[in-house]
Protein backbone atom coordinates (compact mmCIF):
# COMPACT_ATOMS: atom_id res chain seq x y z
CA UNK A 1 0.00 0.00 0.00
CA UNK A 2 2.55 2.02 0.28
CA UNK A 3 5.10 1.89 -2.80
CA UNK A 4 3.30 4.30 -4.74
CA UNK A 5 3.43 7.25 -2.24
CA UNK A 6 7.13 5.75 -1.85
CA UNK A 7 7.71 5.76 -5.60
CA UNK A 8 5.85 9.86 -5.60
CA UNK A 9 7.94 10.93 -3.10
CA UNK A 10 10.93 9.56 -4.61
CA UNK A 11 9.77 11.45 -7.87
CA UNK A 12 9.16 14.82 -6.01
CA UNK A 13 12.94 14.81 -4.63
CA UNK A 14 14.68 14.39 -7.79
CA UNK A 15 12.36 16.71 -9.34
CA UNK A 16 13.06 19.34 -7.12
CA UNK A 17 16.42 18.35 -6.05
CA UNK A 18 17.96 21.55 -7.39
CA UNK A 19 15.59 23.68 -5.33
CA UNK A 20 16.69 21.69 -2.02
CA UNK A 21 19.91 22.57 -2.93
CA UNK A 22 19.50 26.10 -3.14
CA UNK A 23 17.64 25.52 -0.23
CA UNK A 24 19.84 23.73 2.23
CA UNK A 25 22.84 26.70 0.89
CA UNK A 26 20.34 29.69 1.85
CA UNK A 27 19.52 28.38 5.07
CA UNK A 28 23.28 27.61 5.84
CA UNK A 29 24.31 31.26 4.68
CA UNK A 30 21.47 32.84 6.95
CA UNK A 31 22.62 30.61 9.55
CA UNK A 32 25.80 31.68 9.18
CA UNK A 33 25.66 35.44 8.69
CA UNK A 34 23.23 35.47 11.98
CA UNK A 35 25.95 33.59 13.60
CA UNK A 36 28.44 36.13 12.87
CA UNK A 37 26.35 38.84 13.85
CA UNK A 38 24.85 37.64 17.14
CA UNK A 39 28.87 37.33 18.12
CA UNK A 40 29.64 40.77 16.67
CA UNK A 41 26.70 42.03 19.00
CA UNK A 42 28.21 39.87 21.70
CA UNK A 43 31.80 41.75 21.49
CA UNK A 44 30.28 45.38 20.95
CA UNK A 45 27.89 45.33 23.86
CA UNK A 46 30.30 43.73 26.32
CA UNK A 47 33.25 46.22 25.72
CA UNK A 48 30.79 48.66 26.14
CA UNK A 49 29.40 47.40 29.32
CA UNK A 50 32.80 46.18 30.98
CA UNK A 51 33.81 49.92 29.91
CA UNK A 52 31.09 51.51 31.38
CA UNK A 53 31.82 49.54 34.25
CA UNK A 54 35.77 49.98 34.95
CA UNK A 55 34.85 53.74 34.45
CA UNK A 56 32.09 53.93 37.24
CA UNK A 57 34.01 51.66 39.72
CA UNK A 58 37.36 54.05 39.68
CA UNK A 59 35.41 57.75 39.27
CA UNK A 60 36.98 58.44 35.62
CA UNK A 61 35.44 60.41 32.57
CA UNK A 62 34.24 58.42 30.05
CA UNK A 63 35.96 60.17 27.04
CA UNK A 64 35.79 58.01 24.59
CA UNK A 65 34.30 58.72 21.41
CA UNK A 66 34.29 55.27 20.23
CA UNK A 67 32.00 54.41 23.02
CA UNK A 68 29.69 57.72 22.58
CA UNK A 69 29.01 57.20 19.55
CA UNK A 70 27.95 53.44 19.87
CA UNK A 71 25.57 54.15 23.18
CA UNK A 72 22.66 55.10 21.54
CA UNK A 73 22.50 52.07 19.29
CA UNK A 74 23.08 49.48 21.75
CA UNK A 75 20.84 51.51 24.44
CA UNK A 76 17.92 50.71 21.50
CA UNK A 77 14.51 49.04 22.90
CA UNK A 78 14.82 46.43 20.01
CA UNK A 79 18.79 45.53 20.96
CA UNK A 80 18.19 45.38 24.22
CA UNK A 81 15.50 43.05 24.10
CA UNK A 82 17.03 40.90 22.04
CA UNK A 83 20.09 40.79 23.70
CA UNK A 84 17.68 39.97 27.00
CA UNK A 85 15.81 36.98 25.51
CA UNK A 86 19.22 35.88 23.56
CA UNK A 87 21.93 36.07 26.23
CA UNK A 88 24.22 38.36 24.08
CA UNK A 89 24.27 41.48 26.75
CA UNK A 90 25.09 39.08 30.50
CA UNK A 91 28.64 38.57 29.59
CA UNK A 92 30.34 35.32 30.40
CA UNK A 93 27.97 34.85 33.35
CA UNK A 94 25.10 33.45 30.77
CA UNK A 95 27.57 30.49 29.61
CA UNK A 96 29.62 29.94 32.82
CA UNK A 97 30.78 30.90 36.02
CA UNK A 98 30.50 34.67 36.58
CA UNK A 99 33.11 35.69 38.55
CA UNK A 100 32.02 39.22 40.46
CA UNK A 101 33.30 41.37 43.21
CA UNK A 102 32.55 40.35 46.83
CA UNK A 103 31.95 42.98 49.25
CA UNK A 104 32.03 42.69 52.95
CA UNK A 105 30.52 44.66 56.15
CA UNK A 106 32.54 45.87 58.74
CA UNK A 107 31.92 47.68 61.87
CA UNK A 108 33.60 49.98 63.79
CA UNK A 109 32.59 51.58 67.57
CA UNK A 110 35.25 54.04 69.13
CA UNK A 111 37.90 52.98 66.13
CA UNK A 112 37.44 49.05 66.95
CA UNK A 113 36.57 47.34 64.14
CA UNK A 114 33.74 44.55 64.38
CA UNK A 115 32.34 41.99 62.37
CA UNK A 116 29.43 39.46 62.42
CA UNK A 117 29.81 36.66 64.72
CA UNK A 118 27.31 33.60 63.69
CA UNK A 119 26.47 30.23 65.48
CA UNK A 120 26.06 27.95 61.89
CA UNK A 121 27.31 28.12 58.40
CA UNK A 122 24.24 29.00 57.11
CA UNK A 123 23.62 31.89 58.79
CA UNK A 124 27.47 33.14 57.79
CA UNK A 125 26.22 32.25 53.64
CA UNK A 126 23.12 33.75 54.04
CA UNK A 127 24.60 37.52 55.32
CA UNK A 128 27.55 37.41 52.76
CA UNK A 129 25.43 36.16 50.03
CA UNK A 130 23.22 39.56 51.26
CA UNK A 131 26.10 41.43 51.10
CA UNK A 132 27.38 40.52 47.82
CA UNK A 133 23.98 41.19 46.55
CA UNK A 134 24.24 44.95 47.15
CA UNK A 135 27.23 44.91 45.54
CA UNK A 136 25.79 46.57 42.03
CA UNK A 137 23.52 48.45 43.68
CA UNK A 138 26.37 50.67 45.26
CA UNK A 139 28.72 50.38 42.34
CA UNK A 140 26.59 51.45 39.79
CA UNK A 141 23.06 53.12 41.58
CA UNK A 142 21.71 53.88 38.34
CA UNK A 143 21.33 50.67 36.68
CA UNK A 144 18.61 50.15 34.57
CA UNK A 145 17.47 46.82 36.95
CA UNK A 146 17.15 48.50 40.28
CA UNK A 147 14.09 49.84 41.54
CA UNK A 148 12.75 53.39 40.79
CA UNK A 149 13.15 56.42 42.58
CA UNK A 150 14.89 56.08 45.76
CA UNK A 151 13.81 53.09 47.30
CA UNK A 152 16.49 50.73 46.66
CA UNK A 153 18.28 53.47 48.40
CA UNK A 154 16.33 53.31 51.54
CA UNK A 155 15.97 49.96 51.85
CA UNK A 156 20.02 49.48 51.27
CA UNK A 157 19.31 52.30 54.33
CA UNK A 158 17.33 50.38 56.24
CA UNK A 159 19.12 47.17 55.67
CA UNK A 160 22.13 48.94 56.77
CA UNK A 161 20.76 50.22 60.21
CA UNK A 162 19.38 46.81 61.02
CA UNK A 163 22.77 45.43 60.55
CA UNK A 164 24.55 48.51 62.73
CA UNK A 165 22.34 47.68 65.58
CA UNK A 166 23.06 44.06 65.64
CA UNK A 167 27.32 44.39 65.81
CA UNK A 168 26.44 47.11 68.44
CA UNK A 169 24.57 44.52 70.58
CA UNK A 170 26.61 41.92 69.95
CA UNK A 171 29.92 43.59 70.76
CA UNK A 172 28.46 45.66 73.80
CA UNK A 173 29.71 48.85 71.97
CA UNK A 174 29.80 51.52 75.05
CA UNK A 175 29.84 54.29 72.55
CA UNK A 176 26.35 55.60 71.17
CA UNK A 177 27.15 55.89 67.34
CA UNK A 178 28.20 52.86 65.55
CA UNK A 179 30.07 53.37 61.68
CA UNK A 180 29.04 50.50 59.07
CA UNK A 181 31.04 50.23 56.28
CA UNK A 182 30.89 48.40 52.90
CA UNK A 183 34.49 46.76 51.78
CA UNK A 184 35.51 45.92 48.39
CA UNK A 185 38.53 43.94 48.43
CA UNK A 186 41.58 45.32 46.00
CA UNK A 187 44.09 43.00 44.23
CA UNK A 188 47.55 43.75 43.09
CA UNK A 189 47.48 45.35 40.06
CA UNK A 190 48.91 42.59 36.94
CA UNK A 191 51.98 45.57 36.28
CA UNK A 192 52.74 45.59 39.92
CA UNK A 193 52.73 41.64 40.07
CA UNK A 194 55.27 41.35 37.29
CA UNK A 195 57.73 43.92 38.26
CA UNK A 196 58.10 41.72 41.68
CA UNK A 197 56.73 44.05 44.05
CA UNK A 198 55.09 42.51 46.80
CA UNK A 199 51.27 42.00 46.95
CA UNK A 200 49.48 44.34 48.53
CA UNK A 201 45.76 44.30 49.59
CA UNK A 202 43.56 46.72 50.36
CA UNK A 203 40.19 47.58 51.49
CA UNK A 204 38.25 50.19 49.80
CA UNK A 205 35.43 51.84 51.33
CA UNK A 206 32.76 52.04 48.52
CA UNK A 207 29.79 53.42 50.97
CA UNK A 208 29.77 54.22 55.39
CA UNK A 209 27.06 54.81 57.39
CA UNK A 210 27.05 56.62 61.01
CA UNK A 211 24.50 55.81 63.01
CA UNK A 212 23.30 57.73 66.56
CA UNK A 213 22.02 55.11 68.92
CA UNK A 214 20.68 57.32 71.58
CA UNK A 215 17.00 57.65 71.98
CA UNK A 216 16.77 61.03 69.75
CA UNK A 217 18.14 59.14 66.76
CA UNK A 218 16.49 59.81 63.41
């Protein structure tokens, strides 16, 4: 019953065997040129991002041309979507492991510095994993993902105080204002590491927060 659609569709290939051909070569050339493209958009809106980024992190103008010229193209609604549902705009962090900056809190009453003190592991993940999650937020306060208007900058606030209190309790700080400070770890820089000086780290303060524990306190 079913040689003669065999021996059709047998017929219908070779007939149109040419126009498979062209087929198959179309599809492989869109397939390619999209490839090409999606890796061009790749490059372009990375360098732009991890530019944007070095920039904000260390205070420094932004005077390249290169880069102001590009902005409003890659800033467009239909790039950015696309570059949301694809992948292309998160970096190495969409295909692996995306290696960040961690950020710690320390606390400091009467010039002693104090850190959390926690009973289990998980508690000690769960308030660095906090931390590191505020890392963007005070490294670049105007990304386009954080909430509107200020308050991502009141809860970061509020967050902040709540954390404050705790090292003052648990440290029986006799002073009543408590400073809170958010850490960003520096490495040695790669110039410094091959000339052979020794490796110095460093702290830096990216935001600190004084806080009046008397009664009166706002």
């Amino acid at each position: 019953m079913h040689q003669p659609s065999s021996k059709w569709l047998k017929r219908w290939l070779a007939r149109n065997r040419p126009a498979i051909v062209l087929f198959r070569k179309i599809r492989m050339r869109a397939l390619y040129a999209w490839m090409a493209v999606h890796l061009l958009l790749i490059i372009i809106i990375n360098s732009v991002s991890a530019y944007k980024a070095y920039h904000e992190f260390y205070h420094t103008p932004e005077n390249s041309v290169i880069v102001q010229k590009i902005m409003p193209w890659v800033e467009a609604p239909a790039l950015r979507y696309y570059g949301r549902y694809t992948g292309a705009e998160t970096g190495y962090g969409f295909f692996g492991i995306n290696v960040r900056s961690n950020g710690i809190l320390i606390g400091e009453c009467d010039g002693t510095p104090m850190t959390a003190d926690f009973k289990s592991y998980e508690t000690s993940l769960r308030f660095f994993s906090m931390a590191n999650a505020l890392t963007d937020d005070f490294i670049k306060p105007d990304a386009h993902d954080s909430l509107p208007g200020g308050l991502l900058g009141e809860y970061n606030n509020l967050v902040f105080k709540n954390i404050a209190v705790t090292l003052y309790q648990q440290h029986g700080c006799a002073d009543s204002t408590v400073l809170l400070s958010y850490n960003v770890l520096q490495f040695p820089t790669l110039q410094a590491v091959r000339s052979g000086t020794p490796p110095a780290y460093q702290l830096t303060k990216l935001v600190t927060g004084t806080y009046s524990l008397t009664p009166h306190a706002q």
